[in-house]
C-alpha atoms as a PDB file:
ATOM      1  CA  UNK A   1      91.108  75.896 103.584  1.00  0.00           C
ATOM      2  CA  UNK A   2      94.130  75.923 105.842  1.00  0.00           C
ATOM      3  CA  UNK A   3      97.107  78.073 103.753  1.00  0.00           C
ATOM      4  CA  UNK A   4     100.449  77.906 105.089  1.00  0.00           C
ATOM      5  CA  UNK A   5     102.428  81.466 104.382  1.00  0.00           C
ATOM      6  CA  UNK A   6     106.051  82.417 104.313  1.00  0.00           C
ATOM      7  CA  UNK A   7     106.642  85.636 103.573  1.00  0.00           C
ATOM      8  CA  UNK A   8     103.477  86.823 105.250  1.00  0.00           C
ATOM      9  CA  UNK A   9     104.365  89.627 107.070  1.00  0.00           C
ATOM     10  CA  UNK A  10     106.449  91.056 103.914  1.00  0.00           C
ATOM     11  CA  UNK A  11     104.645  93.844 101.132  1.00  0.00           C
ATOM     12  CA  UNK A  12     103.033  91.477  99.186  1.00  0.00           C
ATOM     13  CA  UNK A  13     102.511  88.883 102.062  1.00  0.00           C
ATOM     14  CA  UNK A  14     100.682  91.069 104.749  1.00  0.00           C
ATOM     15  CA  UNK A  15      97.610  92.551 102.082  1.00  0.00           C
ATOM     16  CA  UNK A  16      97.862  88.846 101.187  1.00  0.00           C
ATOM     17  CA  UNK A  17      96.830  87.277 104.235  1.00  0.00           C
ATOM     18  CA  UNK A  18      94.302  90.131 104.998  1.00  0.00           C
ATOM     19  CA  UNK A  19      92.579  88.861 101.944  1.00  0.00           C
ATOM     20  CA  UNK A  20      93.244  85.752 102.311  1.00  0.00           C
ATOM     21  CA  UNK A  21      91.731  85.391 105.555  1.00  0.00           C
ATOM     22  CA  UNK A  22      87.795  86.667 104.818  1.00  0.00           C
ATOM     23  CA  UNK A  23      87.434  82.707 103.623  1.00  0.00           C
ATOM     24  CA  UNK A  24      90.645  80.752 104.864  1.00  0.00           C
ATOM     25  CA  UNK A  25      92.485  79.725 107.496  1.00  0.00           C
ATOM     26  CA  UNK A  26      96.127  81.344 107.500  1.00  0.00           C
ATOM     27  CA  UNK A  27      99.073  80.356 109.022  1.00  0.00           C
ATOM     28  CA  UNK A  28     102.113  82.750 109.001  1.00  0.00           C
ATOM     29  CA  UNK A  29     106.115  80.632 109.129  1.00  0.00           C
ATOM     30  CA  UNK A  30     108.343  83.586 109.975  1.00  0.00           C
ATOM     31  CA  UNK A  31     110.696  85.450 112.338  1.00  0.00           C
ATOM     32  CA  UNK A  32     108.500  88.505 113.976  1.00  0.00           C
ATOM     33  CA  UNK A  33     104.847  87.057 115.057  1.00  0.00           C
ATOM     34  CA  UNK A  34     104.192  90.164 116.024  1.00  0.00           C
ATOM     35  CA  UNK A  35     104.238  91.602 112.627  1.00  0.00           C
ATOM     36  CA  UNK A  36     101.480  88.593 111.301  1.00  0.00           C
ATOM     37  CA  UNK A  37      98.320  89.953 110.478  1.00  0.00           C
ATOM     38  CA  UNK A  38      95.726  90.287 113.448  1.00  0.00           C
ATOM     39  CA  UNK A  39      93.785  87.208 112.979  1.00  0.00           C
ATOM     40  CA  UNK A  40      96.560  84.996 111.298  1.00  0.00           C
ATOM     41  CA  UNK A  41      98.020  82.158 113.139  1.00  0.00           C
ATOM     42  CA  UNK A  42     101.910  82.897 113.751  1.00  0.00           C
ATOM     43  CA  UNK A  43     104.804  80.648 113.532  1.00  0.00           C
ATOM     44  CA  UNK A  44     107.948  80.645 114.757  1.00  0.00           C
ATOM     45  CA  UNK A  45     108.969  77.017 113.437  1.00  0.00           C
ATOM     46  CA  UNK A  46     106.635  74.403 111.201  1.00  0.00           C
ATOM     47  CA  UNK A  47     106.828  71.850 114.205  1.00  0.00           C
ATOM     48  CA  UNK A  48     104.476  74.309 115.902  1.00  0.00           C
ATOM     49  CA  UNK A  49     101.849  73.476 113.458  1.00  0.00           C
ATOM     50  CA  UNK A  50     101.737  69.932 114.821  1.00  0.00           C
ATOM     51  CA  UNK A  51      98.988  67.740 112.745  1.00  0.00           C
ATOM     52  CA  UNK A  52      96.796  70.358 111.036  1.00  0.00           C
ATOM     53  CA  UNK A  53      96.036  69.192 107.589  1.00  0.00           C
ATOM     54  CA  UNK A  54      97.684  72.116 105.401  1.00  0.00           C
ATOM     55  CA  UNK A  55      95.983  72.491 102.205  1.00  0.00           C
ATOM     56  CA  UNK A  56      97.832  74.791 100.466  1.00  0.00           C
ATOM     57  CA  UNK A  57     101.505  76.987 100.674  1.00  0.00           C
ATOM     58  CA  UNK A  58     102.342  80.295  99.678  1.00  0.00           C
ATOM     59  CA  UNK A  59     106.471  80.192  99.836  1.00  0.00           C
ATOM     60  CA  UNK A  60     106.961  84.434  99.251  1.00  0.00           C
ATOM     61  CA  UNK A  61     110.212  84.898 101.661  1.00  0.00           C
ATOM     62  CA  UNK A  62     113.252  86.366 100.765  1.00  0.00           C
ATOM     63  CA  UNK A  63     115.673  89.255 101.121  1.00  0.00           C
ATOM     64  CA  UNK A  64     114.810  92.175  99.088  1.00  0.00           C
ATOM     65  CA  UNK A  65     117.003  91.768  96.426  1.00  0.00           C
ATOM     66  CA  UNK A  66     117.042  95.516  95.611  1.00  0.00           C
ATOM     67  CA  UNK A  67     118.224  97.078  99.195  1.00  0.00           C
ATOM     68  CA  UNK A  68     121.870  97.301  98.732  1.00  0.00           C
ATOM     69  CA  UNK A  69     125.045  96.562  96.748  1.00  0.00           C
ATOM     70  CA  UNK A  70     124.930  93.127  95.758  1.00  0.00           C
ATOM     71  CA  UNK A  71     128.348  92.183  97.900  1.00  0.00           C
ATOM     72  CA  UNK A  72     129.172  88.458  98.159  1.00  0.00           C
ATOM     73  CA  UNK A  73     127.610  88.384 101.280  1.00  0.00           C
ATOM     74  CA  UNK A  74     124.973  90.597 100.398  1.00  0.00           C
ATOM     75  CA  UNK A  75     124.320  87.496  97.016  1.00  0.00           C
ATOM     76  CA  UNK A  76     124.494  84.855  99.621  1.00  0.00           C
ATOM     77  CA  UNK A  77     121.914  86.131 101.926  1.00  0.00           C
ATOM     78  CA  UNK A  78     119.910  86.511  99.062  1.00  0.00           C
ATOM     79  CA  UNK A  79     120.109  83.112  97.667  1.00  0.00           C
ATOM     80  CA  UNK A  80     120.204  81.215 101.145  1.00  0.00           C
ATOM     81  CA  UNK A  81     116.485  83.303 101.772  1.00  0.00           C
ATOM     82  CA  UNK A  82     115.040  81.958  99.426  1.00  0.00           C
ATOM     83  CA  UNK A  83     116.539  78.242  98.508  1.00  0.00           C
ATOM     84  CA  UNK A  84     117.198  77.628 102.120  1.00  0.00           C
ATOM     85  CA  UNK A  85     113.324  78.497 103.466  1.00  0.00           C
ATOM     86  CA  UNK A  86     112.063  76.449  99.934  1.00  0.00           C
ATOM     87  CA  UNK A  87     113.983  73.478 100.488  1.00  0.00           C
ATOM     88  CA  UNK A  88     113.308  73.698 104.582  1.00  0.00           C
ATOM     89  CA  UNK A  89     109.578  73.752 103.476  1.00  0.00           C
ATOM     90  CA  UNK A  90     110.629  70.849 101.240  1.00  0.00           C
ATOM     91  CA  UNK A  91     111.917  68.826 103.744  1.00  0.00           C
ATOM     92  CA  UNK A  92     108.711  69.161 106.209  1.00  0.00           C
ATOM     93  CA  UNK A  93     106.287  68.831 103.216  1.00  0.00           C
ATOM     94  CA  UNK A  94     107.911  65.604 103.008  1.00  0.00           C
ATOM     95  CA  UNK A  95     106.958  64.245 106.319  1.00  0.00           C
ATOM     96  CA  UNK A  96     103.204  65.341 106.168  1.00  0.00           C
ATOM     97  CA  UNK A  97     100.916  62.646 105.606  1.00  0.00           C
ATOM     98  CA  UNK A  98      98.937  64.211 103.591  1.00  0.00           C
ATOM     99  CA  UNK A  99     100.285  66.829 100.482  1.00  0.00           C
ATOM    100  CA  UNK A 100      98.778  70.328  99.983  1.00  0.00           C
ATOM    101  CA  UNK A 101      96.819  70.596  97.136  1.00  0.00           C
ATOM    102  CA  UNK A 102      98.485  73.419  95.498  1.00  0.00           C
ATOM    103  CA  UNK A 103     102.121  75.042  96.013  1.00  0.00           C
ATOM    104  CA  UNK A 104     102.635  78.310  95.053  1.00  0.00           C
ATOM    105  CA  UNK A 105     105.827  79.465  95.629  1.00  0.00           C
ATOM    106  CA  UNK A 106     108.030  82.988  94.583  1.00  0.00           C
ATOM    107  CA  UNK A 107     110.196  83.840  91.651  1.00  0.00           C
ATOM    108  CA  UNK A 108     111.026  86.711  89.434  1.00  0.00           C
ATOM    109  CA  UNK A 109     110.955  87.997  85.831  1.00  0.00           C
ATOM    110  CA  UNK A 110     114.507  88.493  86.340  1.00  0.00           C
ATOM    111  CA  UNK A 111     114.689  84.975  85.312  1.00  0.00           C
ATOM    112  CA  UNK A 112     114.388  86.108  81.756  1.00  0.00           C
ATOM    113  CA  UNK A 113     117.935  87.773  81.912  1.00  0.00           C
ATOM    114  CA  UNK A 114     119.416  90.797  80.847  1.00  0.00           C
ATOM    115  CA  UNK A 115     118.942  90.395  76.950  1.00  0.00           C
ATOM    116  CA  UNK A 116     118.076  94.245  75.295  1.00  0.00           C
ATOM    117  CA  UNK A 117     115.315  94.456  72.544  1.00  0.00           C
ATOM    118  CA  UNK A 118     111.520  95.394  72.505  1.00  0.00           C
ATOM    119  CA  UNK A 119     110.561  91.704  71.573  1.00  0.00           C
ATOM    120  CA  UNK A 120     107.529  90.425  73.868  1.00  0.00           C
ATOM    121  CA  UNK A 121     108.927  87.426  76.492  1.00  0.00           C
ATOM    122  CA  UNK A 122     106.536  84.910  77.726  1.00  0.00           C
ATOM    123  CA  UNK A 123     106.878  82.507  79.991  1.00  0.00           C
ATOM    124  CA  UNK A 124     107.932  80.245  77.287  1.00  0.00           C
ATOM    125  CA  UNK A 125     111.531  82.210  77.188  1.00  0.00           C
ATOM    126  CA  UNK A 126     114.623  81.604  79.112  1.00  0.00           C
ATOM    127  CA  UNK A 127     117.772  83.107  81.112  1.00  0.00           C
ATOM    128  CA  UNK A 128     121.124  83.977  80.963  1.00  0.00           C
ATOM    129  CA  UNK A 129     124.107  83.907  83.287  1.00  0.00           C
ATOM    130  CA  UNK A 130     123.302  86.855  84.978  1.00  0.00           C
ATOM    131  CA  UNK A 131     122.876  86.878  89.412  1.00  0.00           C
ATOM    132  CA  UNK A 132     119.406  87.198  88.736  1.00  0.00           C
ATOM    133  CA  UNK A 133     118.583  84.866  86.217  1.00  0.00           C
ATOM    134  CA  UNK A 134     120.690  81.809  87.924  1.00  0.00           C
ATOM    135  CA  UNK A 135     119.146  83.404  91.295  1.00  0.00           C
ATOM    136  CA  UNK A 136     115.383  82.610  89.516  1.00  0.00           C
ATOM    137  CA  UNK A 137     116.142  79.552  87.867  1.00  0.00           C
ATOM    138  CA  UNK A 138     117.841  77.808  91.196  1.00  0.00           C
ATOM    139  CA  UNK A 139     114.769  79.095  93.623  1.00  0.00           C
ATOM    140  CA  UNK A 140     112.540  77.562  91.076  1.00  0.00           C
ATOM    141  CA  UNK A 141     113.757  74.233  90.470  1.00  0.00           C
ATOM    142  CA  UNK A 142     114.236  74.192  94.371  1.00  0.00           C
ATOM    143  CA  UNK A 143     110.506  74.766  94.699  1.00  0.00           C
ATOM    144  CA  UNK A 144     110.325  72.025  91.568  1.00  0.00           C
ATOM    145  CA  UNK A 145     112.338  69.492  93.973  1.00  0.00           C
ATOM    146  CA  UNK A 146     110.587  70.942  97.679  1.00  0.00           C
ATOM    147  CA  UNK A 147     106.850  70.226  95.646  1.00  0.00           C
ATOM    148  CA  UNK A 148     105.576  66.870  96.883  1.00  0.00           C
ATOM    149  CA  UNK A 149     103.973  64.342  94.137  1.00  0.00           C
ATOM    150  CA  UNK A 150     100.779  65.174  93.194  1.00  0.00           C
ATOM    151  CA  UNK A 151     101.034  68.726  94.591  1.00  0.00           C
ATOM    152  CA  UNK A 152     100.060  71.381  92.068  1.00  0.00           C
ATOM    153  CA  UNK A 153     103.344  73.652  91.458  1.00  0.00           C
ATOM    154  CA  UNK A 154     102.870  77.216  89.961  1.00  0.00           C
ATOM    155  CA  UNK A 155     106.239  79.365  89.921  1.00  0.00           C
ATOM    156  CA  UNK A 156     105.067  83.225  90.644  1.00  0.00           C
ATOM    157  CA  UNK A 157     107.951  85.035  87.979  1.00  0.00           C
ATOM    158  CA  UNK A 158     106.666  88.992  89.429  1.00  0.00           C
ATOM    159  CA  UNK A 159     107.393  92.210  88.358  1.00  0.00           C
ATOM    160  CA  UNK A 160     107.707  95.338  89.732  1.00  0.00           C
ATOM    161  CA  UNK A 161     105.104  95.532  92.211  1.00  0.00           C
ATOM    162  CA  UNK A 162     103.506  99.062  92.380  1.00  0.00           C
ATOM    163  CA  UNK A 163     101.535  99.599  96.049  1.00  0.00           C
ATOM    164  CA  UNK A 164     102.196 101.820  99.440  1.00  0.00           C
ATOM    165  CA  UNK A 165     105.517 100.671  99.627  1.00  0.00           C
ATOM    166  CA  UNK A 166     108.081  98.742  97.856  1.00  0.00           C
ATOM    167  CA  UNK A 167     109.951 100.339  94.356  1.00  0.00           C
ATOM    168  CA  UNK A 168     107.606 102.916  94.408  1.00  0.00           C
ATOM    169  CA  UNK A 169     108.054 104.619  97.606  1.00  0.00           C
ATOM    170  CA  UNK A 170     111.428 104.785  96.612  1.00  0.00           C
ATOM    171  CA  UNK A 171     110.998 106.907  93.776  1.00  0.00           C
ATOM    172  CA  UNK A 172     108.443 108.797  95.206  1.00  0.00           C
ATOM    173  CA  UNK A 173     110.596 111.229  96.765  1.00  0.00           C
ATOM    174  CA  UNK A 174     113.038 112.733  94.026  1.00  0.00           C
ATOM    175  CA  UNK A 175     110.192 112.722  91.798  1.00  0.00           C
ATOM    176  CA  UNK A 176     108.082 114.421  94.228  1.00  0.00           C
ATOM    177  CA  UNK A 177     110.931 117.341  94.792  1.00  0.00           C
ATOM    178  CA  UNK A 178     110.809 117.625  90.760  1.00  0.00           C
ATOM    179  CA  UNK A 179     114.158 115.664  90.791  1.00  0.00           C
ATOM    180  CA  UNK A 180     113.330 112.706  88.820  1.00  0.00           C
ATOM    181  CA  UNK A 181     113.602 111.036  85.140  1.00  0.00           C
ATOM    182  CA  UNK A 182     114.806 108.414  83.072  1.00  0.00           C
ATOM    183  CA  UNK A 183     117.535 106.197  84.580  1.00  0.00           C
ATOM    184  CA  UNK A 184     120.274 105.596  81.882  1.00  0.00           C
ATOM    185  CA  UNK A 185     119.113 105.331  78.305  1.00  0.00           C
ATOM    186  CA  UNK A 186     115.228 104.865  79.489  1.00  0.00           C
ATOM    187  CA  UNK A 187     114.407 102.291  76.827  1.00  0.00           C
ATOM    188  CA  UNK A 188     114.844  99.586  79.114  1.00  0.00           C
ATOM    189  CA  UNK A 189     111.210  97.539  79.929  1.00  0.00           C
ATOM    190  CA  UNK A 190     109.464  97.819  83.265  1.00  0.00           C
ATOM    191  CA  UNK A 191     106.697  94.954  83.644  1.00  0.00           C
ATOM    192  CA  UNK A 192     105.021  96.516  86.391  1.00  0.00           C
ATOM    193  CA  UNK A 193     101.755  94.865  88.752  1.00  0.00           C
ATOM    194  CA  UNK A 194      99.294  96.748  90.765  1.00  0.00           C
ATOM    195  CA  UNK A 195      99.582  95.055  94.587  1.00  0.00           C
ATOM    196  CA  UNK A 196      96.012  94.661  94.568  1.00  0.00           C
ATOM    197  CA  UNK A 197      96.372  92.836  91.233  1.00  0.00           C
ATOM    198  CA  UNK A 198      99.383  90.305  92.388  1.00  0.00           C
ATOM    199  CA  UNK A 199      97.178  89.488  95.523  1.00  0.00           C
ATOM    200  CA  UNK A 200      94.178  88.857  93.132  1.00  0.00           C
ATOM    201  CA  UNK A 201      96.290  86.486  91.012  1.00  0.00           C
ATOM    202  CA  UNK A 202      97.720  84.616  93.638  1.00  0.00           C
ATOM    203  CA  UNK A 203      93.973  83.453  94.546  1.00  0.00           C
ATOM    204  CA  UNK A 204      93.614  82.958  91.350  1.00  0.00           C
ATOM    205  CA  UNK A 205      95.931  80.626  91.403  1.00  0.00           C
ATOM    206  CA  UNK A 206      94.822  78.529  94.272  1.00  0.00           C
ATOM    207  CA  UNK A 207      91.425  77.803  93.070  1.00  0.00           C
ATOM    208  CA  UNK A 208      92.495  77.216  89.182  1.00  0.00           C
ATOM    209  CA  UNK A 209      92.805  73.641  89.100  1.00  0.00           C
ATOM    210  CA  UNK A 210      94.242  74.406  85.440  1.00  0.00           C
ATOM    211  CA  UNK A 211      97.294  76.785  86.544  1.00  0.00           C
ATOM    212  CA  UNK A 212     100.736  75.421  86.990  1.00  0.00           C
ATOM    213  CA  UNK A 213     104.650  76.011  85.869  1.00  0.00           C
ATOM    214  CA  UNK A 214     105.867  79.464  85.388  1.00  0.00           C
ATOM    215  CA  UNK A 215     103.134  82.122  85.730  1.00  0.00           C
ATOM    216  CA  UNK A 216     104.330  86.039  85.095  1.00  0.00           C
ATOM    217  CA  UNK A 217     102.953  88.149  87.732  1.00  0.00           C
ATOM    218  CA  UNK A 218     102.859  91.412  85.164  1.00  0.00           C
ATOM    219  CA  UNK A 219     100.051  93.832  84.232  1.00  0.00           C
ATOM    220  CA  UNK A 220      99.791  93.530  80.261  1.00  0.00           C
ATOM    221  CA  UNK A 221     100.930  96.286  79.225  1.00  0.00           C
ATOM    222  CA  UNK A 222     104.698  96.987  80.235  1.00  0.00           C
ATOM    223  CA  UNK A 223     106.431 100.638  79.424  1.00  0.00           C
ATOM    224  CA  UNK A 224     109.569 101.555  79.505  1.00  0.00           C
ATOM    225  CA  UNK A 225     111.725 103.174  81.786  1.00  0.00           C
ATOM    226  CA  UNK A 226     111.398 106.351  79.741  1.00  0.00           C
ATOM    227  CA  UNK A 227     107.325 106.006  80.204  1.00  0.00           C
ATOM    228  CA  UNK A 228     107.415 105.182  83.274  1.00  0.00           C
ATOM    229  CA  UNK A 229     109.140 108.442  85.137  1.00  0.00           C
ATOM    230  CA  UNK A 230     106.798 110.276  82.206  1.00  0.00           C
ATOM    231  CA  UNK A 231     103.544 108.631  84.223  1.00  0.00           C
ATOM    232  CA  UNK A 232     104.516 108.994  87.067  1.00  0.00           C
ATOM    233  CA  UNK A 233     105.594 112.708  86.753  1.00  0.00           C
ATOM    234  CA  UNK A 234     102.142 113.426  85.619  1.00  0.00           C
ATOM    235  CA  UNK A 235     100.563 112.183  88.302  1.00  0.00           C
ATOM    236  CA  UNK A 236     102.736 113.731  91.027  1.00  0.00           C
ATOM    237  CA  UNK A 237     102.263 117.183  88.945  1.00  0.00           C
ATOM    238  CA  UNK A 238     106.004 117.159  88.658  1.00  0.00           C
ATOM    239  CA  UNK A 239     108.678 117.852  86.198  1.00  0.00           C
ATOM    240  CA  UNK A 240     110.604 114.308  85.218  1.00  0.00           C
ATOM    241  CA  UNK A 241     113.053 114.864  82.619  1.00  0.00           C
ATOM    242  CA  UNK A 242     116.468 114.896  85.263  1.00  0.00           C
ATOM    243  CA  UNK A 243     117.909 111.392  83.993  1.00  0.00           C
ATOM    244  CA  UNK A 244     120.299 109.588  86.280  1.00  0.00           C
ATOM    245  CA  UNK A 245     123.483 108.877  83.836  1.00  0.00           C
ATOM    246  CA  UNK A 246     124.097 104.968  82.913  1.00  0.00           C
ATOM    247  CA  UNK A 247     127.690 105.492  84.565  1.00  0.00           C
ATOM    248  CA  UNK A 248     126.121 107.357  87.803  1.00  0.00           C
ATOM    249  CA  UNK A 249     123.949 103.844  88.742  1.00  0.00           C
ATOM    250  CA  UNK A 250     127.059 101.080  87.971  1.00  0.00           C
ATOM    251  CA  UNK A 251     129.184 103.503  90.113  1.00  0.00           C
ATOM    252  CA  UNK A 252     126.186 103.815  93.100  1.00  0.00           C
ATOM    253  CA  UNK A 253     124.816 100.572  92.423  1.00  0.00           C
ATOM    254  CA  UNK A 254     127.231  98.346  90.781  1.00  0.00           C
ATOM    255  CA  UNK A 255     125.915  95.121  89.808  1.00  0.00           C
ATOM    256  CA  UNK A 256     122.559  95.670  91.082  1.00  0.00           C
ATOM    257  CA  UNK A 257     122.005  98.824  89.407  1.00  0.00           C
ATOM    258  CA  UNK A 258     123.058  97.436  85.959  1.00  0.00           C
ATOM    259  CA  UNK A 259     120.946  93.768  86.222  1.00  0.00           C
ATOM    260  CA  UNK A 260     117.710  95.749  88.067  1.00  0.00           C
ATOM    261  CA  UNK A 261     117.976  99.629  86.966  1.00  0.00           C
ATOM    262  CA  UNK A 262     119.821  99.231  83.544  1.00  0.00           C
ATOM    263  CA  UNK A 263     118.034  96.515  82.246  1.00  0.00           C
ATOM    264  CA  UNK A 264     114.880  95.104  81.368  1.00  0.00           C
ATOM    265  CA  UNK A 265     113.019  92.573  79.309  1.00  0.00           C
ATOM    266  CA  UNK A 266     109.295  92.832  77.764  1.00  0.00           C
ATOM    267  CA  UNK A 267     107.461  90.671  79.471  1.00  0.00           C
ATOM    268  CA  UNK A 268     103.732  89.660  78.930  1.00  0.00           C
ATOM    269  CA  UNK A 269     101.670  88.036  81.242  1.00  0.00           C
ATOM    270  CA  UNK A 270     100.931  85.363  79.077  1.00  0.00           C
ATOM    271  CA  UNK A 271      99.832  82.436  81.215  1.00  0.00           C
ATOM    272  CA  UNK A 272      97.295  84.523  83.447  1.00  0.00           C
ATOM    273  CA  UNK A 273      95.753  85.953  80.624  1.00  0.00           C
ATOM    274  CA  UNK A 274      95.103  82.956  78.721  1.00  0.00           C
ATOM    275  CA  UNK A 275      93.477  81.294  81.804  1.00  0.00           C
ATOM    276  CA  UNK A 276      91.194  84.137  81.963  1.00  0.00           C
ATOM    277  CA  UNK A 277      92.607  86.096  84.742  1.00  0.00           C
ATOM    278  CA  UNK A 278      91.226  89.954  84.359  1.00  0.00           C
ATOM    279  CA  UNK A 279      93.072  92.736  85.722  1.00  0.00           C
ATOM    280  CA  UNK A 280      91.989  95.907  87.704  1.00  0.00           C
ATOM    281  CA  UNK A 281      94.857  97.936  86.811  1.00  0.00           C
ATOM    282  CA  UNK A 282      96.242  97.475  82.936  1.00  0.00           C
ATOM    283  CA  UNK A 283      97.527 100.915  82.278  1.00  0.00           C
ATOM    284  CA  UNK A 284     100.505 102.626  84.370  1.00  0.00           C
ATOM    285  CA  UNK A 285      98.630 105.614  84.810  1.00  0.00           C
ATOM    286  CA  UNK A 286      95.568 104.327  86.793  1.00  0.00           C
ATOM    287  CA  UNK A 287      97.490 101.856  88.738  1.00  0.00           C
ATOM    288  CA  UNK A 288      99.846 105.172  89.770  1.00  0.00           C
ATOM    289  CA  UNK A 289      96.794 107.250  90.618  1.00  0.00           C
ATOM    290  CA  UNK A 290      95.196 104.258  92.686  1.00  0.00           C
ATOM    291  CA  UNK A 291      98.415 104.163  94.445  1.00  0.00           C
ATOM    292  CA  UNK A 292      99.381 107.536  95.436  1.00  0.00           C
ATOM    293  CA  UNK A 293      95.625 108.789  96.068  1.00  0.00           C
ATOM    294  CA  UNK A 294      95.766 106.109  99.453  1.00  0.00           C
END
């Protein structure tokens, strides 16, 4: 199978086209060919992949929505990432003679809003009005418009993704120096995914003829923010009761902080798991000890 990438050389994108490549072809869109995986055919531009028959797309790019103050700029650079690349892949898909079978293409459970409560959200729930949820719901129907006819869509809605790198690595260090804890009132949800479980389900994905729509990239059994500097306390061997005060993020982090620190939704992977999908890592505490132990 030839899969086209974008977002290969990224944290989910790289371990995905190292796996990816033991039984496919890959080809990597992006900006640094010298960051594609050894083995991985790199592209600058999708003209360079002239008339090779592309079975199936992986659309992962975009700005890491988490890496600064959420600007106007800072929201435009996020959105253009990701609805400019989807509808650019769009607009080549479109001149291919023959479709991919399957288009996979990125989203987030920010999609579900910034609603409070411990009530379980599927994939059958919706937004709000908040940056992310409009963010989620545009890239989406983007990818809805970019998907040619008879193209299998599935719309990736992931959660935090827990691997060497990423949110994690972030924490790592105050929590490491005994310096970390619950961020505001700690009840807020954390749907969390082992990397090595998001790269599993995105295979999935491409050979499950039955998968399609919204899919929630989430290990089954979310904590809360409160449980989740608990766990990962215990495994560092640290203290983790410091808590970083509600008014301390909106005054570090503004917006971002409040939508992505402050907030937080229950969400279940519902779709994967009714397809039959089986996770390595369920419980926060073994994916944590997988992670840190590498």
């Amino acid at each position: 199978m030839n899969i086209l990438i974008t977002g290969g050389t990224g944290f989910i994108g790289l371990p995905l086209t190292q796996s990816l490549m033991r039984e496919h072809n890959v080809i990597v869109w992006c900006r640094r060919p010298e960051r594609v995986a050894a083995g991985a055919t790199a592209v600058t531009s999708l003209d360079d992949i002239g008339d090779t028959t592309i079975d199936a797309v992986i659309n992962l790019a975009g700005e890491g929505i988490a890496d600064s103050r959420w600007s106007a700029s800072r929201k435009a650079a996020i959105r253009d990432s990701r609805l400019g690349t989807t509808a650019a892949l769009g607009a080549w898909l479109a001149t291919r003679p023959q479709p991919p079978s399957v288009f996979i293409s990125g989203s987030a459970i920010g999609f579900y809003g910034l609603e409070s409560g411990d009530a379980p959200v599927t994939e059958a729930d919706g937004g709000d009005d908040s940056f992310s949820s409009v963010l989620c719901r545009d890239w989406e129907q983007t990818a809805r418009e970019a998907c040619p006819a008879g193209t299998r869509l599935c719309l990736l809605r992931t959660g935090i993704v827990l691997g060497d790198g990423g949110a994690l690595a972030k924490m790592r260090l105050p929590f490491s120096l005994g310096l970390g804890g619950p961020v505001g009132s700690g009840a807020q949800w954390m749907p969390w995914i082992h990397l090595d479980d998001i790269v599993s389900l995105i295979q999935f994905l491409l050979d499950d003829e039955r998968a399609s729509g919204p899919i929630n990239a989430t290990a089954p059994k979310p904590v809360s923010n409160r449980e989740f500097a608990a766990a990962l306390g215990r495994v560092l061997k640290r203290p983790a009761f410091l808590p970083m005060p509600a008014f301390a993020v909106k005054a570090l982090f503004g917006q971002m902080g409040d939508e992505l620190l402050l907030r937080g939704r229950k969400v279940l992977p519902a779709t994967a798991t009714a397809l039959g999908f089986n996770f390595a890592f369920e419980t926060l505490e073994a994916a944590l000890q997988d992670v840190l132990r590498r």
